[in-house]
Protein backbone atom coordinates (compact mmCIF):
# COMPACT_ATOMS: atom_id res chain seq x y z
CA UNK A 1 -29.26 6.54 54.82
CA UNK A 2 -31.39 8.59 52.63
CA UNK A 3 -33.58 7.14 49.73
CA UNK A 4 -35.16 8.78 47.15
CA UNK A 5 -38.81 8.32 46.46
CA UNK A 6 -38.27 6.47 43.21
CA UNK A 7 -36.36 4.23 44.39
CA UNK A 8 -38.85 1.90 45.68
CA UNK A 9 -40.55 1.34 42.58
CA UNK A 10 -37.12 1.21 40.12
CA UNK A 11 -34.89 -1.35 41.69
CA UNK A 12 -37.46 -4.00 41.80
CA UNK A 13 -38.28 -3.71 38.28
CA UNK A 14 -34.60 -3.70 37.35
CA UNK A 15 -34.02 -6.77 38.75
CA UNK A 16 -36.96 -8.55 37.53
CA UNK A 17 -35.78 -7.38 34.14
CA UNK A 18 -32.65 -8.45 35.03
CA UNK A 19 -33.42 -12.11 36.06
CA UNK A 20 -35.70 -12.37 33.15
CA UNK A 21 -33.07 -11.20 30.74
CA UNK A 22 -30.01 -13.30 31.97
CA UNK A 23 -27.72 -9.85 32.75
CA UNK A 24 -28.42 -9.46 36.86
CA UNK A 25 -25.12 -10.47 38.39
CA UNK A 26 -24.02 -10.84 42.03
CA UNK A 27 -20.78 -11.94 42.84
CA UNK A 28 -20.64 -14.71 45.27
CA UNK A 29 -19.83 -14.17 49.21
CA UNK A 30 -16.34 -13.32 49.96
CA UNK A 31 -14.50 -16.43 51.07
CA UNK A 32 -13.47 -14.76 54.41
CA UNK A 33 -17.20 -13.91 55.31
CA UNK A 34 -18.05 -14.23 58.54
CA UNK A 35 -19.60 -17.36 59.07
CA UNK A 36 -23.13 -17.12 61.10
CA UNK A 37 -22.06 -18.49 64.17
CA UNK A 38 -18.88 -16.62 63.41
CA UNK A 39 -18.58 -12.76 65.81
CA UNK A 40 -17.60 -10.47 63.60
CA UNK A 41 -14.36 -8.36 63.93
CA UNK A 42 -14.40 -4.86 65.38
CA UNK A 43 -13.50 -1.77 63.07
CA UNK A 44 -13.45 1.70 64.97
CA UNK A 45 -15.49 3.71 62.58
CA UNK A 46 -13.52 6.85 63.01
CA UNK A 47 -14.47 10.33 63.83
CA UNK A 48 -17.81 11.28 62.21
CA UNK A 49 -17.20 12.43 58.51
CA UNK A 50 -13.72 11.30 58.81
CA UNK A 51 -12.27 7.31 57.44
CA UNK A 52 -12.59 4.39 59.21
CA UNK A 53 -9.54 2.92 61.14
CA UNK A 54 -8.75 0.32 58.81
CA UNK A 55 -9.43 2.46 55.83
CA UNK A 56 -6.23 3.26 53.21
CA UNK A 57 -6.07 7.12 53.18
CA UNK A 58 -5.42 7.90 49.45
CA UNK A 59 -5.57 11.79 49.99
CA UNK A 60 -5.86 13.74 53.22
CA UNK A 61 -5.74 17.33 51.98
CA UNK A 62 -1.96 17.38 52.55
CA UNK A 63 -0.10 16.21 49.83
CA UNK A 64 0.07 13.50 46.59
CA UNK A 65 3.01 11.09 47.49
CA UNK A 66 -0.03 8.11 47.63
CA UNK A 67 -0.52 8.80 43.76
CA UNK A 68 1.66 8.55 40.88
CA UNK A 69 0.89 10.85 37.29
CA UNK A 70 -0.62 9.66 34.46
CA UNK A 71 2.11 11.17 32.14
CA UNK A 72 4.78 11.74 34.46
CA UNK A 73 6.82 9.73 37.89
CA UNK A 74 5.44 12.74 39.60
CA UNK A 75 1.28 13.75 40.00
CA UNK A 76 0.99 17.09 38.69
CA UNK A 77 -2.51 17.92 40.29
CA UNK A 78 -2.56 21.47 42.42
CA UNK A 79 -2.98 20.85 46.52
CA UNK A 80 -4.09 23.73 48.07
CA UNK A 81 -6.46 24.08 51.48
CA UNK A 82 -6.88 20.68 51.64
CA UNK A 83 -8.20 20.46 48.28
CA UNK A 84 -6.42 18.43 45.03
CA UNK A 85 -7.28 20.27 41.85
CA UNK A 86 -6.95 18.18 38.20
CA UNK A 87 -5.06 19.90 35.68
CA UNK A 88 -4.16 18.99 32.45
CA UNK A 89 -1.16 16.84 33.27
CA UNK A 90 -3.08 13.39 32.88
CA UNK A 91 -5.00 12.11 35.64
CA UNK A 92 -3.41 10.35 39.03
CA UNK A 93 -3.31 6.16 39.52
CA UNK A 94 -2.81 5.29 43.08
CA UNK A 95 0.37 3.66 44.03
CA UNK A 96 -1.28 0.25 46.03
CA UNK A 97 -3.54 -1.35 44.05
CA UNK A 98 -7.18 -3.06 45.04
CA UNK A 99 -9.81 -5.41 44.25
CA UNK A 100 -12.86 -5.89 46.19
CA UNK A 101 -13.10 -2.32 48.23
CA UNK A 102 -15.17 0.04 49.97
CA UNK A 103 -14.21 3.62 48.19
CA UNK A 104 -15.16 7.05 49.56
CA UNK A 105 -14.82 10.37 46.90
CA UNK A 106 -15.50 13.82 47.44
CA UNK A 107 -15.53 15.85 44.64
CA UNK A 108 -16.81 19.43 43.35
CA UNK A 109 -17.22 20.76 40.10
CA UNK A 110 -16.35 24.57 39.75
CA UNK A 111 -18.66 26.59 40.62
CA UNK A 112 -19.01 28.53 37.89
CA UNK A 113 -20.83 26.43 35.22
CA UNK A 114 -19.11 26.34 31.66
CA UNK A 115 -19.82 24.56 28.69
CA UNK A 116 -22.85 21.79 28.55
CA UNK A 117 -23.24 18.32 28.44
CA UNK A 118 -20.07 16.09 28.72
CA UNK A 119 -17.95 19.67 28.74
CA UNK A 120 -19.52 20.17 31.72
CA UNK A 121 -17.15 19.36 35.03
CA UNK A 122 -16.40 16.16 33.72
CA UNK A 123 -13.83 13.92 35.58
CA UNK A 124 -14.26 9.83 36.55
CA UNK A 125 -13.39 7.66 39.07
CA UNK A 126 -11.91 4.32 38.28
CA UNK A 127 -12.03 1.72 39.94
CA UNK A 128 -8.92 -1.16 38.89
CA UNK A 129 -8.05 1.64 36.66
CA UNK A 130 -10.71 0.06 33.55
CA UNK A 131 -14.09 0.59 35.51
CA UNK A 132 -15.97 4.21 35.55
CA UNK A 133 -18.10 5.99 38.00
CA UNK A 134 -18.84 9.28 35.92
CA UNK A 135 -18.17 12.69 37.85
CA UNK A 136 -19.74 14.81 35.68
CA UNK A 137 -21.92 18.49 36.78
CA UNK A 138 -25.44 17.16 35.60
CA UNK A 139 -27.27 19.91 37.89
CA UNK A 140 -29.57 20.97 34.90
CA UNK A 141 -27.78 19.73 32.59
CA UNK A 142 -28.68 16.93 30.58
CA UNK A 143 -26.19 14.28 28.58
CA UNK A 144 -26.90 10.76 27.68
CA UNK A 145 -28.14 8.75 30.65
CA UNK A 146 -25.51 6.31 30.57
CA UNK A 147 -22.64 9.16 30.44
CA UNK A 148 -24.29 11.31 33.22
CA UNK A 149 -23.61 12.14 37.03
CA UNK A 150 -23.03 8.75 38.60
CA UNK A 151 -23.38 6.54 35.62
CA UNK A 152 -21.35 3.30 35.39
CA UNK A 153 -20.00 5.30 32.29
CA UNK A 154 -21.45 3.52 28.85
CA UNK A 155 -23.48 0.46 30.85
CA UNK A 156 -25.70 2.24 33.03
CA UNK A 157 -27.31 4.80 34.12
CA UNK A 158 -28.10 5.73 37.62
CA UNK A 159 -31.01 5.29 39.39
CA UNK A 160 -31.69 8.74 40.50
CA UNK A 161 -30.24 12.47 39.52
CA UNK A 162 -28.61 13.05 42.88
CA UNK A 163 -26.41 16.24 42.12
CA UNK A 164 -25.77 19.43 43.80
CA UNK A 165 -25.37 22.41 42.84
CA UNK A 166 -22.20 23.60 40.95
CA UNK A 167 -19.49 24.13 42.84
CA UNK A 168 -20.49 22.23 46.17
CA UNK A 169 -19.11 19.07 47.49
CA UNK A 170 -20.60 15.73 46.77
CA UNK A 171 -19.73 12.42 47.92
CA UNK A 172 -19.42 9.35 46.27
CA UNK A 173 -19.46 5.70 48.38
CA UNK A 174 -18.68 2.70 46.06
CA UNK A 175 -18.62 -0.76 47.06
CA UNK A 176 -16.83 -2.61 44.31
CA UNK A 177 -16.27 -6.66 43.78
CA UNK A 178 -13.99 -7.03 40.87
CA UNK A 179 -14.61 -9.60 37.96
CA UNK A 180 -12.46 -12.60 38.52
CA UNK A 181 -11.32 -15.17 36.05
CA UNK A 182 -12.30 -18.92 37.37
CA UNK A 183 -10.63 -22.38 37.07
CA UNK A 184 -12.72 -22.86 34.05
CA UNK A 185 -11.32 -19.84 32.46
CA UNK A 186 -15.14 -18.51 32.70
CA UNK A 187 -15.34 -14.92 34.32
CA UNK A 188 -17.43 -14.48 37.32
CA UNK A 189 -18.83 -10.80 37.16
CA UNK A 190 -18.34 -7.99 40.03
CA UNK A 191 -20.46 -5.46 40.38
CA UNK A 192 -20.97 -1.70 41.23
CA UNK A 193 -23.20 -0.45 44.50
CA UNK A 194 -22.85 3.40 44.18
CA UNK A 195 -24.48 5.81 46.82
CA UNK A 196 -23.96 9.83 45.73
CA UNK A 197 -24.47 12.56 47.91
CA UNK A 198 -26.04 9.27 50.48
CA UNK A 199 -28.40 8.41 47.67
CA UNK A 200 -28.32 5.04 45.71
CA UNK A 201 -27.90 5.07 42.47
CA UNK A 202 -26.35 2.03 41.27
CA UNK A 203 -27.54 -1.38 43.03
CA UNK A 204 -24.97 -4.40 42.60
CA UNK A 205 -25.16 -3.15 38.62
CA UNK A 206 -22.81 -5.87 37.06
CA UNK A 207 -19.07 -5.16 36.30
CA UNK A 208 -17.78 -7.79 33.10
CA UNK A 209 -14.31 -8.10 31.93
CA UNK A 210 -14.89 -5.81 29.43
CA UNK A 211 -13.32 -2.29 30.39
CA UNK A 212 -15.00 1.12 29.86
CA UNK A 213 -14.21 2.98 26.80
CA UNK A 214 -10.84 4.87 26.65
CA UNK A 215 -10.47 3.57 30.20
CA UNK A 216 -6.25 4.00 30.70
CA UNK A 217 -5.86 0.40 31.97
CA UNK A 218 -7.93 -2.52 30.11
CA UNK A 219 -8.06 -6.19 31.02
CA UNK A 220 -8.75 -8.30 33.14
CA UNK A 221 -6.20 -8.45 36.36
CA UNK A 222 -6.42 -9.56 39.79
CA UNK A 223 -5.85 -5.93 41.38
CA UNK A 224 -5.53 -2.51 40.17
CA UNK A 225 -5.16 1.10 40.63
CA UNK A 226 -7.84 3.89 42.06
CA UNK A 227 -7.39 6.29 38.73
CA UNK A 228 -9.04 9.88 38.90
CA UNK A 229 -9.20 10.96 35.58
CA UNK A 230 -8.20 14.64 34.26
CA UNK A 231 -10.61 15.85 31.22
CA UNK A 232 -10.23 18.98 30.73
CA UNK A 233 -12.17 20.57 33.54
CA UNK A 234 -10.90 21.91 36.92
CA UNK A 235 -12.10 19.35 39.10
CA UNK A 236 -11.55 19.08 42.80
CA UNK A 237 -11.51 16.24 45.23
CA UNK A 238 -10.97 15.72 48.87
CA UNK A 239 -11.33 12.71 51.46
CA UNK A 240 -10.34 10.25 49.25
CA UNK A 241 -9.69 6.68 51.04
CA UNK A 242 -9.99 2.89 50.46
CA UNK A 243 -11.01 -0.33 52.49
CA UNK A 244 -10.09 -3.79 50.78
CA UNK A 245 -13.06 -5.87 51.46
């Protein structure tokens, strides 16, 4: 795992400010932890660069037929070597729906730059369908820090600038834990741990009911759709898959 040399000295003051200020979140242990005396299950890890065994594979380079279209039955996105391609159709939901997950993105804005700031290979991934990781090309080029590369789009911004160049993959490797409604009708956060290109950028930031702006879902559910979003710019992803934590 790679970290970059800011790192050390942000996170710590982001979650003293955090503490101090009420807004640091973490979601409590997942009910089916392992327990300490407890051996942990095995998961084959897969080929190297490839999913896990128990992972959900969402896109394989082959075809769509795990997604549905935004506007249509049918995803409207171009495969071709391997490689899905937005288009102005609408964006693609993913026919199972998650909560708590592991995702892994790879994504590439085109390689020749056009346009500037949120014009700018601009795409999202959302998690439940309401919750946005920013794809955005923010290789010198600046936006608002909340809206750029990485950012949990409008809430915050990421740690670090981690993008390459335009037009070569990146990866994105989100561990999510959804917000959940409790017996006391109180919401227990989730929150967002985000690592781009093997970089962190977002550390257990916390995820409220409260969806992201012009997200296409809203509300709070119990499980949700993967949505890539189409907005306007030919993004491209590959290696897209899912494990429910």
């Amino acid at each position: 795992m790679i970290f970059h040399r800011h790192f050390r000295h942000s996170v710590p003051l982001l979650a003293v400010a955090g503490l101090i200020l009420g807004t640091w979140a973490c979601p409590l242990p997942a009910a089916d932890a392992p327990k300490p005396d407890q051996e942990p299950p095995v998961v084959d890890p897969g080929p190297v660069g490839g999913p896990p065994a128990d992972a959900i594979v969402l896109f394989d380079g082959k075809d769509l037929t795990q997604f549905r279209g935004e506007r249509s039955p049918e995803p409207k996105w171009k495969v071709e070597g391997g490689v899905m391609e937005t288009t102005p159709g609408g964006g693609l939901f993913s026919k199972e729906e998650f909560t708590d997950c592991q995702v892994h993105v790879e994504w590439a804005s085109p390689s020749v730059p056009k346009g500037s700031g949120q014009g700018r290979g601009n795409s999202g991934v959302y998690l439940m369908g309401r919750y946005e990781i920013q794809v955005l090309d923010c290789h010198s080029n600046k936006t608002y820090p909340n809206g750029q590369c990485g950012a949990f789009y409008g809430h915050s911004a990421p740690l670090v600038n981690a993008c390459r160049k335009p037009g070569e993959w990146q990866s994105y490797d989100i561990i999510f834990r959804a917000p959940k409604k409790l017996p006391d009708g109180k919401v227990q956060p989730g929150s967002f741990t985000v690592l781009h290109n093997g970089i962190l950028i977002q550390d257990h930031i916390p995820v409220g009911e409260k969806s992201t702006a012009a997200a296409p879902l809203s509300g709070l559910v119990e499980k949700g759709p993967l949505y890539l979003q189409d907005h306007g710019n030919p993004v491209r992803y590959r290696n897209v898959w899912v494990r429910r934590l």
